[in-house]
N, C-alpha and C. Protein backbone atom coordinates (compact mmCIF):
# COMPACT_ATOMS: atom_id res chain seq x y z
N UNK A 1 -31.18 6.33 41.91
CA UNK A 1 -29.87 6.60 41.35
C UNK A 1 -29.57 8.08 41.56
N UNK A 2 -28.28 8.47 42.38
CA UNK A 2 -28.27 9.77 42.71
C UNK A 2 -28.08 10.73 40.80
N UNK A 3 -27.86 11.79 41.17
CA UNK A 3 -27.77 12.69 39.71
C UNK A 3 -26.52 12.43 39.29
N UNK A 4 -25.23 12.04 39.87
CA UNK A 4 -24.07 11.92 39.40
C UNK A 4 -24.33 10.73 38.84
N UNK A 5 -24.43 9.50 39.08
CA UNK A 5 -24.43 7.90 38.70
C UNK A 5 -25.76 8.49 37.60
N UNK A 6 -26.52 9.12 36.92
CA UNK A 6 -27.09 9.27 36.29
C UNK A 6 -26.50 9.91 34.96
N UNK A 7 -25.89 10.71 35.35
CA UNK A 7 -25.09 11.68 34.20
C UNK A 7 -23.68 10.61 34.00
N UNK A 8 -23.10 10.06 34.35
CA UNK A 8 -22.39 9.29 34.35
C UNK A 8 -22.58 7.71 32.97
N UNK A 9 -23.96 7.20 33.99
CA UNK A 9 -24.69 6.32 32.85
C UNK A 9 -24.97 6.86 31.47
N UNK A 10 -24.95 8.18 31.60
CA UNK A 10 -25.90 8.39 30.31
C UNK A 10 -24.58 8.71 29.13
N UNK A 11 -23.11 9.33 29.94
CA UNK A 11 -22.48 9.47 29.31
C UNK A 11 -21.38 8.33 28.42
N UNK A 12 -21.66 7.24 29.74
CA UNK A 12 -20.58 6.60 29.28
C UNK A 12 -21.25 5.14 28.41
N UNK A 13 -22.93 5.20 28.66
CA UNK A 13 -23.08 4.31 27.48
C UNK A 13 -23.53 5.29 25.93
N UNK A 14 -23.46 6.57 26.03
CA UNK A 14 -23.55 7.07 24.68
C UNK A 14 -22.40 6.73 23.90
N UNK A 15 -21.22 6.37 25.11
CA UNK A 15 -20.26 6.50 24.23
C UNK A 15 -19.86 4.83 23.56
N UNK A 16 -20.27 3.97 24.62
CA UNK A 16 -20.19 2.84 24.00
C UNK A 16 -21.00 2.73 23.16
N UNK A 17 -22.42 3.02 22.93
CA UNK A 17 -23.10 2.66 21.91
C UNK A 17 -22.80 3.68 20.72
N UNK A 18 -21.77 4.07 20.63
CA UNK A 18 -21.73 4.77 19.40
C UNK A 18 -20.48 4.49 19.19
N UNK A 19 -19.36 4.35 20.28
CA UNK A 19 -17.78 4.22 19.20
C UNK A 19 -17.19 3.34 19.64
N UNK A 20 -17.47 2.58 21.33
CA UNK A 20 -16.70 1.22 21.70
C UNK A 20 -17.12 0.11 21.34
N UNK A 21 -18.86 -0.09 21.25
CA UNK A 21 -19.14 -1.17 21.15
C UNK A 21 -19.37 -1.20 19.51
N UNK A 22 -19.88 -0.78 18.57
CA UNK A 22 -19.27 -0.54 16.98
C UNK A 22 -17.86 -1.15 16.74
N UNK A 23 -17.29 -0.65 17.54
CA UNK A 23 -15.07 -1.26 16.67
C UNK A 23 -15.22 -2.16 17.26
N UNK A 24 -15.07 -2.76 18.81
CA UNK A 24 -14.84 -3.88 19.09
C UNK A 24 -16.03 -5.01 18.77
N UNK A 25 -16.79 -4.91 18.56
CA UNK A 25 -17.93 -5.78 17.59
C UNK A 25 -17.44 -6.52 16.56
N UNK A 26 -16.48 -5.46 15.76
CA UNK A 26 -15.85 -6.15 14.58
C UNK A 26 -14.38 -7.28 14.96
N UNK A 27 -14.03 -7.06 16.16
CA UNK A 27 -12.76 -7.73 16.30
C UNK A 27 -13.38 -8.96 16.74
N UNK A 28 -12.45 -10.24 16.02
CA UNK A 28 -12.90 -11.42 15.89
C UNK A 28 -12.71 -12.25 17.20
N UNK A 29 -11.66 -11.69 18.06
CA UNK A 29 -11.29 -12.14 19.57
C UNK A 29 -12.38 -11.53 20.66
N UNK A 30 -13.50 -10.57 19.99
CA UNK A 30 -14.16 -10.06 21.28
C UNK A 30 -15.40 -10.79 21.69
N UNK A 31 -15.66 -11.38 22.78
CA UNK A 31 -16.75 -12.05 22.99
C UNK A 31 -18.31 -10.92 23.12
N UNK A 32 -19.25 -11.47 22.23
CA UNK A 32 -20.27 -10.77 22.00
C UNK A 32 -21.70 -11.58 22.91
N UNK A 33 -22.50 -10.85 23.45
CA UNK A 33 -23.53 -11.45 23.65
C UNK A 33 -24.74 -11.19 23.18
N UNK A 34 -25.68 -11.66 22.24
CA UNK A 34 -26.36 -11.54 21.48
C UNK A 34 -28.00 -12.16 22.54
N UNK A 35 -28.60 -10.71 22.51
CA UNK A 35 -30.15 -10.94 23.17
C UNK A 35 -31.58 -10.90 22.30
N UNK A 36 -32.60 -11.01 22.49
CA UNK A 36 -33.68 -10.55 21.37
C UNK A 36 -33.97 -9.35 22.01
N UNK A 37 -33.81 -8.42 21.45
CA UNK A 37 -34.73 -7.03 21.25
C UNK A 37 -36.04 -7.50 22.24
N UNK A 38 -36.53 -6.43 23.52
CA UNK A 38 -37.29 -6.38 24.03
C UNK A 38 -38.73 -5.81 23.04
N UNK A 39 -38.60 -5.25 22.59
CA UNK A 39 -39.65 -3.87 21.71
C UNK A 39 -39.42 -4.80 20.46
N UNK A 40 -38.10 -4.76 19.69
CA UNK A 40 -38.29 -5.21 18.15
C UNK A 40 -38.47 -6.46 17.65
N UNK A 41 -37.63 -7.45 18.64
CA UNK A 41 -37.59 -8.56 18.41
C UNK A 41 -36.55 -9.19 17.69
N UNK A 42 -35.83 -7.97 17.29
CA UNK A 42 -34.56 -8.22 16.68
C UNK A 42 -33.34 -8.78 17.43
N UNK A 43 -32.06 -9.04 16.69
CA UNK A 43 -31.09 -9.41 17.98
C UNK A 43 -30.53 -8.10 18.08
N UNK A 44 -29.93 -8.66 18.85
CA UNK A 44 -28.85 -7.03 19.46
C UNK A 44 -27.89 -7.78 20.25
N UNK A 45 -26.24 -7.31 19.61
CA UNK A 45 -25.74 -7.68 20.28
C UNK A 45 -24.43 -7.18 20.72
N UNK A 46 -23.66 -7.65 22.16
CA UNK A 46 -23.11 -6.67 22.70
C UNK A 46 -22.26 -7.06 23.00
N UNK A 47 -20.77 -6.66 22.96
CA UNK A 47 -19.46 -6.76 23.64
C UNK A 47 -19.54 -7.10 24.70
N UNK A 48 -18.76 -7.75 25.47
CA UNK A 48 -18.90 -8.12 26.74
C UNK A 48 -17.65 -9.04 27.22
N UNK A 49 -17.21 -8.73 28.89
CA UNK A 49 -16.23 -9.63 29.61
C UNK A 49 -16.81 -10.19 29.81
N UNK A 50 -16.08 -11.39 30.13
CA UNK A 50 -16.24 -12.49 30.88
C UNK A 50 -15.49 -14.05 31.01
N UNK A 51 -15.95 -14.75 31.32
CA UNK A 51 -15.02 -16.03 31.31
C UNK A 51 -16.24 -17.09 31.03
N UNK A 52 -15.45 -18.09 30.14
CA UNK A 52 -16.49 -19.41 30.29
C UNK A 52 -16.05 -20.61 31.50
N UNK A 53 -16.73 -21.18 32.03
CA UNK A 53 -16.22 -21.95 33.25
C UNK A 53 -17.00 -23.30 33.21
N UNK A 54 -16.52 -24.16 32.57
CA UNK A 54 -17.40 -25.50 31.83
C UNK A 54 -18.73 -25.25 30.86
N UNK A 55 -19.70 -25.25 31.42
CA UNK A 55 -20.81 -25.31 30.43
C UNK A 55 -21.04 -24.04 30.57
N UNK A 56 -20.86 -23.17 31.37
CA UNK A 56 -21.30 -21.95 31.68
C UNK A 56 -20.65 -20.83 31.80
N UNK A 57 -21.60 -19.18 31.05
CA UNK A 57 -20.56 -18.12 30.78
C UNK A 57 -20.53 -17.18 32.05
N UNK A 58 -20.13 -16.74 32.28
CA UNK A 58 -19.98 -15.56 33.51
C UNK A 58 -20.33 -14.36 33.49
N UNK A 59 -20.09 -13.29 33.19
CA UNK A 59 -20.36 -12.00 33.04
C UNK A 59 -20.86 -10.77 34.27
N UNK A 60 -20.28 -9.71 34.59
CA UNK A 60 -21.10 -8.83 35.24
C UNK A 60 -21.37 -7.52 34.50
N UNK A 61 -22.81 -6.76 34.35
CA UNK A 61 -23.28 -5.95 33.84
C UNK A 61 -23.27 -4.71 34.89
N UNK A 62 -22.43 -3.41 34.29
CA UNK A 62 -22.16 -2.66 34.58
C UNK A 62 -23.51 -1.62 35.36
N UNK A 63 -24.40 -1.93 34.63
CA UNK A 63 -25.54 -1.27 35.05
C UNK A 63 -26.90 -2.07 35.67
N UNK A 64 -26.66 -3.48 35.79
CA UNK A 64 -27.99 -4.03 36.36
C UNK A 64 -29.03 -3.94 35.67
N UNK A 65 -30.28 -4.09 36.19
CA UNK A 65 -31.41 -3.97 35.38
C UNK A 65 -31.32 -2.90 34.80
N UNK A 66 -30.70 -1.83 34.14
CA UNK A 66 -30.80 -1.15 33.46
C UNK A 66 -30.06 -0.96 32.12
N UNK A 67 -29.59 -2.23 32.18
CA UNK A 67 -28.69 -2.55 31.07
C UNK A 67 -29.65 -2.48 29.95
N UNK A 68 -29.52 -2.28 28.96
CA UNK A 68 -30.52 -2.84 27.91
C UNK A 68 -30.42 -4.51 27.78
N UNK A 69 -28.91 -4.48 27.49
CA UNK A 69 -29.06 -6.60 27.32
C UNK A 69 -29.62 -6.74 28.49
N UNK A 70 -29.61 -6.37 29.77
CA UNK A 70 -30.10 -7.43 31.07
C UNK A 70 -31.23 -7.36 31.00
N UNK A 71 -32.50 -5.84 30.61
CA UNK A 71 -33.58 -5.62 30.70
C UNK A 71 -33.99 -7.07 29.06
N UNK A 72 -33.21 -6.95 28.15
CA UNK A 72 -33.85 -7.98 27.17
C UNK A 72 -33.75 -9.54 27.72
N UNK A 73 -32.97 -9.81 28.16
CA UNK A 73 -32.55 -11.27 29.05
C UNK A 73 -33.87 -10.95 30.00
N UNK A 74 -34.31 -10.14 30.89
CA UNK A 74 -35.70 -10.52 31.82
C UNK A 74 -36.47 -11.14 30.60
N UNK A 75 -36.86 -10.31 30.15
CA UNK A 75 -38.02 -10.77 28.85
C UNK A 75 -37.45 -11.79 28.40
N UNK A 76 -36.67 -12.08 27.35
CA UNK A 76 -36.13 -13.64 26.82
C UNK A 76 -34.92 -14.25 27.16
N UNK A 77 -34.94 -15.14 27.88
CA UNK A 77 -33.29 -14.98 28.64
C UNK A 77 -32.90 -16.01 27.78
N UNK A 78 -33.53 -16.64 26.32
CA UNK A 78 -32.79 -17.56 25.41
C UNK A 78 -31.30 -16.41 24.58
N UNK A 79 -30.21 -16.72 24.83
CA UNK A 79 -29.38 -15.61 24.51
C UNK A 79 -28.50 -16.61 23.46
N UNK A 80 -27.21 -15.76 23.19
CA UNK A 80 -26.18 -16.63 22.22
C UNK A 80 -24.88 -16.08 22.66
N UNK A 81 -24.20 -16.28 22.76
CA UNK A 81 -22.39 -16.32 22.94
C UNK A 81 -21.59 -16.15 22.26
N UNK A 82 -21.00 -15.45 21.53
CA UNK A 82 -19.99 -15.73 20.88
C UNK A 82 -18.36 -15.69 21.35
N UNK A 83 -17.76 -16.92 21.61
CA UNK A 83 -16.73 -16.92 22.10
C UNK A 83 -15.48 -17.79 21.35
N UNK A 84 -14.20 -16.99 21.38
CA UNK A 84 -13.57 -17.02 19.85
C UNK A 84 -13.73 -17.30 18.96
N UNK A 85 -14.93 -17.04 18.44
CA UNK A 85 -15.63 -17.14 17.18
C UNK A 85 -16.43 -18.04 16.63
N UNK A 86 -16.84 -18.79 17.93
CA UNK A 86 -17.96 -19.87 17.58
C UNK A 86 -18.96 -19.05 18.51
N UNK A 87 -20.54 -19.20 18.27
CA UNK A 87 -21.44 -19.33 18.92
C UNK A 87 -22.05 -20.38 19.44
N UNK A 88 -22.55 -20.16 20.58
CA UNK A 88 -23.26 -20.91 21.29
C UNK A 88 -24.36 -20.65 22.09
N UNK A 89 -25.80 -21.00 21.80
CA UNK A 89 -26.40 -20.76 22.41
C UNK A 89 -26.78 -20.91 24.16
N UNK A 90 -27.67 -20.39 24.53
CA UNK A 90 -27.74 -20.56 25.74
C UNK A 90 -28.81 -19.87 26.48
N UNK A 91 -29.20 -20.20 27.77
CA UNK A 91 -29.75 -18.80 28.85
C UNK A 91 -29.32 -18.38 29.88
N UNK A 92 -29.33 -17.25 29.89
CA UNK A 92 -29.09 -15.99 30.68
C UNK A 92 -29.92 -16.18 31.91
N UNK A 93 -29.55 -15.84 33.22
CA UNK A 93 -29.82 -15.58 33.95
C UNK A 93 -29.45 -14.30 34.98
N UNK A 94 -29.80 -13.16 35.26
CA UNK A 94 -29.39 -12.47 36.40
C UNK A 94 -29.16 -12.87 37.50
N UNK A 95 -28.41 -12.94 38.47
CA UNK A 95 -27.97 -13.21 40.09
C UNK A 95 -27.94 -12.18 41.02
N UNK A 96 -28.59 -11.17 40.75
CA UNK A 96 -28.66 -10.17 41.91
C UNK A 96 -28.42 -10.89 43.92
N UNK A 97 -28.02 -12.11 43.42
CA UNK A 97 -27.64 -12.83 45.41
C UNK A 97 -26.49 -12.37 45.18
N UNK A 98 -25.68 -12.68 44.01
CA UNK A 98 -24.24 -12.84 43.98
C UNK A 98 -23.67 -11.49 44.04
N UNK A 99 -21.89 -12.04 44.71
CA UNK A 99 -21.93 -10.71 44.76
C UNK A 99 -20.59 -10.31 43.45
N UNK A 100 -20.98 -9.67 43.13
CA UNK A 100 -20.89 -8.96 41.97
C UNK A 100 -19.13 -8.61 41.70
N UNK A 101 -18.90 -7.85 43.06
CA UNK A 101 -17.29 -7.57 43.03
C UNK A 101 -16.55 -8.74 43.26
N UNK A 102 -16.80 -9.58 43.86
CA UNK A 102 -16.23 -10.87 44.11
C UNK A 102 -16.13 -11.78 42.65
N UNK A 103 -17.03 -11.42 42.05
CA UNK A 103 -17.06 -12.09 40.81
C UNK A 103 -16.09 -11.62 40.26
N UNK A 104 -16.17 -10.19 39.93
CA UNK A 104 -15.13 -9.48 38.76
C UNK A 104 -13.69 -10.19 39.27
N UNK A 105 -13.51 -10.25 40.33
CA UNK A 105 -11.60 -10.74 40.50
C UNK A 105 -11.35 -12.29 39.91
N UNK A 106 -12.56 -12.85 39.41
CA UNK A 106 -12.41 -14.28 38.61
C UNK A 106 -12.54 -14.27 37.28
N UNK A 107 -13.05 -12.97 36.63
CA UNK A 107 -13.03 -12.42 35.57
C UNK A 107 -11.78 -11.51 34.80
N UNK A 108 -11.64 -11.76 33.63
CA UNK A 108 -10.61 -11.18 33.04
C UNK A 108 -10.76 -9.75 33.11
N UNK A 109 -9.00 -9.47 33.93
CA UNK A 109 -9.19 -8.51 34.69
C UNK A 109 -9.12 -6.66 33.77
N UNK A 110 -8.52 -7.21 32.63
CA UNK A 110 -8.85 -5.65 31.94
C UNK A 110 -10.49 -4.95 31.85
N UNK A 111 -11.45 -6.14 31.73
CA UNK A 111 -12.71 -5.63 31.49
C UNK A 111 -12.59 -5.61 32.93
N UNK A 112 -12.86 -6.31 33.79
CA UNK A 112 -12.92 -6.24 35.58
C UNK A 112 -12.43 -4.63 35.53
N UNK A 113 -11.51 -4.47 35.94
CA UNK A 113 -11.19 -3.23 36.05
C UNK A 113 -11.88 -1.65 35.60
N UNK A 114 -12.81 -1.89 34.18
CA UNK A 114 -13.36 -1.06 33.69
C UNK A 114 -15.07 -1.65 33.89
N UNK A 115 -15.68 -2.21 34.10
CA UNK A 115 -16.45 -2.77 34.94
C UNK A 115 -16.74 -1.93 36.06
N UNK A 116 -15.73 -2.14 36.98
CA UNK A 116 -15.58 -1.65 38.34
C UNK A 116 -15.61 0.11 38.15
N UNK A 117 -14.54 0.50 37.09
CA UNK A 117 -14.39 1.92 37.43
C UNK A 117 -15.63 2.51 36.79
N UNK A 118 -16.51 2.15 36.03
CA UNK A 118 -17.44 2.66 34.51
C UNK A 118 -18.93 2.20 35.67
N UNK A 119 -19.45 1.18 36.61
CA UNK A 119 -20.38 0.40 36.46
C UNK A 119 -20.54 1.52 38.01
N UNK A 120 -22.57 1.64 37.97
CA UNK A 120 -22.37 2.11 38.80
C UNK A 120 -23.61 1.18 39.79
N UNK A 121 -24.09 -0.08 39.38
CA UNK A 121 -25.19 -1.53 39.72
C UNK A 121 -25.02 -2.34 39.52
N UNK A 122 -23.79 -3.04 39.70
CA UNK A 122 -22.80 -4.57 39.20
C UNK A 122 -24.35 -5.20 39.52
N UNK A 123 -24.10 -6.38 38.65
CA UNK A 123 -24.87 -7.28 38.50
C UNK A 123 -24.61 -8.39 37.72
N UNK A 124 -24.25 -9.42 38.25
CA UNK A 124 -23.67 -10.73 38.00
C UNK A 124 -24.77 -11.61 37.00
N UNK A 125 -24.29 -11.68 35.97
CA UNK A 125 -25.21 -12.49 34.84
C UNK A 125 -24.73 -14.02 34.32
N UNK A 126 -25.08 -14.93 34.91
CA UNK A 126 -24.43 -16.44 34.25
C UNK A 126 -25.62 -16.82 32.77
N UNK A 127 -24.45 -17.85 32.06
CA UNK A 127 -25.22 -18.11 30.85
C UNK A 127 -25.07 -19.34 30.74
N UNK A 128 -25.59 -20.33 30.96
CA UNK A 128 -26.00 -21.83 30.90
C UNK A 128 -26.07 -22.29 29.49
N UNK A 129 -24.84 -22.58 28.95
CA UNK A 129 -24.61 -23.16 27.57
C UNK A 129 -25.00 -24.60 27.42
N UNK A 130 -25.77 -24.27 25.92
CA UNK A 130 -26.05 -25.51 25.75
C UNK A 130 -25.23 -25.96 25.04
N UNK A 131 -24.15 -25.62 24.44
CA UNK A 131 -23.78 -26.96 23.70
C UNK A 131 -22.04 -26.55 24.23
């Protein structure tokens, strides 16, 4: 990762993990994805675009394996959904074949857009709902 895409990452998830992903957490329309804690075991869970497309959720992660949710999905990819306000469980999978920008234009395009401008290791994540 060159030094810019580094200083970049570091800035722009300080800022989500401290003032974007906090407010929109609380709004009842935002779809959350809920992982187990790699280290704690706890959940953790995170704002997120995407679309559901029959049994299955969509998503691309701005940072790839360096996401924290994507690094907790390697370890337990049993995840949960919350989408308009029901949960649903499910697993996570990474797609590093897929390609990533192609995805975002089937994805709702306000997060697409900030995705694209914010992300600097798209990485396409599907979630295989079970119910």
């Amino acid at each position: 990762m060159s030094r810019y895409h580094e200083v970049k990452h570091r800035v722009v998830t300080a800022f989500q993990r401290r003032v974007a992903n906090p407010l929109s957490s609380r709004m009842p329309w935002q779809v959350l994805l809920e992982t187990t804690g790699r280290t704690s075991g706890q959940p953790r869970r995170t704002p997120v675009g995407g679309r559901r497309v029959g049994q299955e959720f969509w998503l691309v992660s701005e940072y790839g394996e360096t996401s924290h949710y994507v690094r907790n999905i390697l370890a337990d990819p049993r995840v949960r959904v919350r989408i308009k306000g029901t949960w649903y469980p499910g697993t996570a999978y990474p797609l590093p074949e897929d390609d990533a920008r192609a995805r975002l234009r089937g994805l709702p395009t306000g997060n697409s857009a900030m995705v694209r401008l914010m992300g600097t290791n798209l990485l396409t994540v599907r979630v295989d709902l079970d119910g």
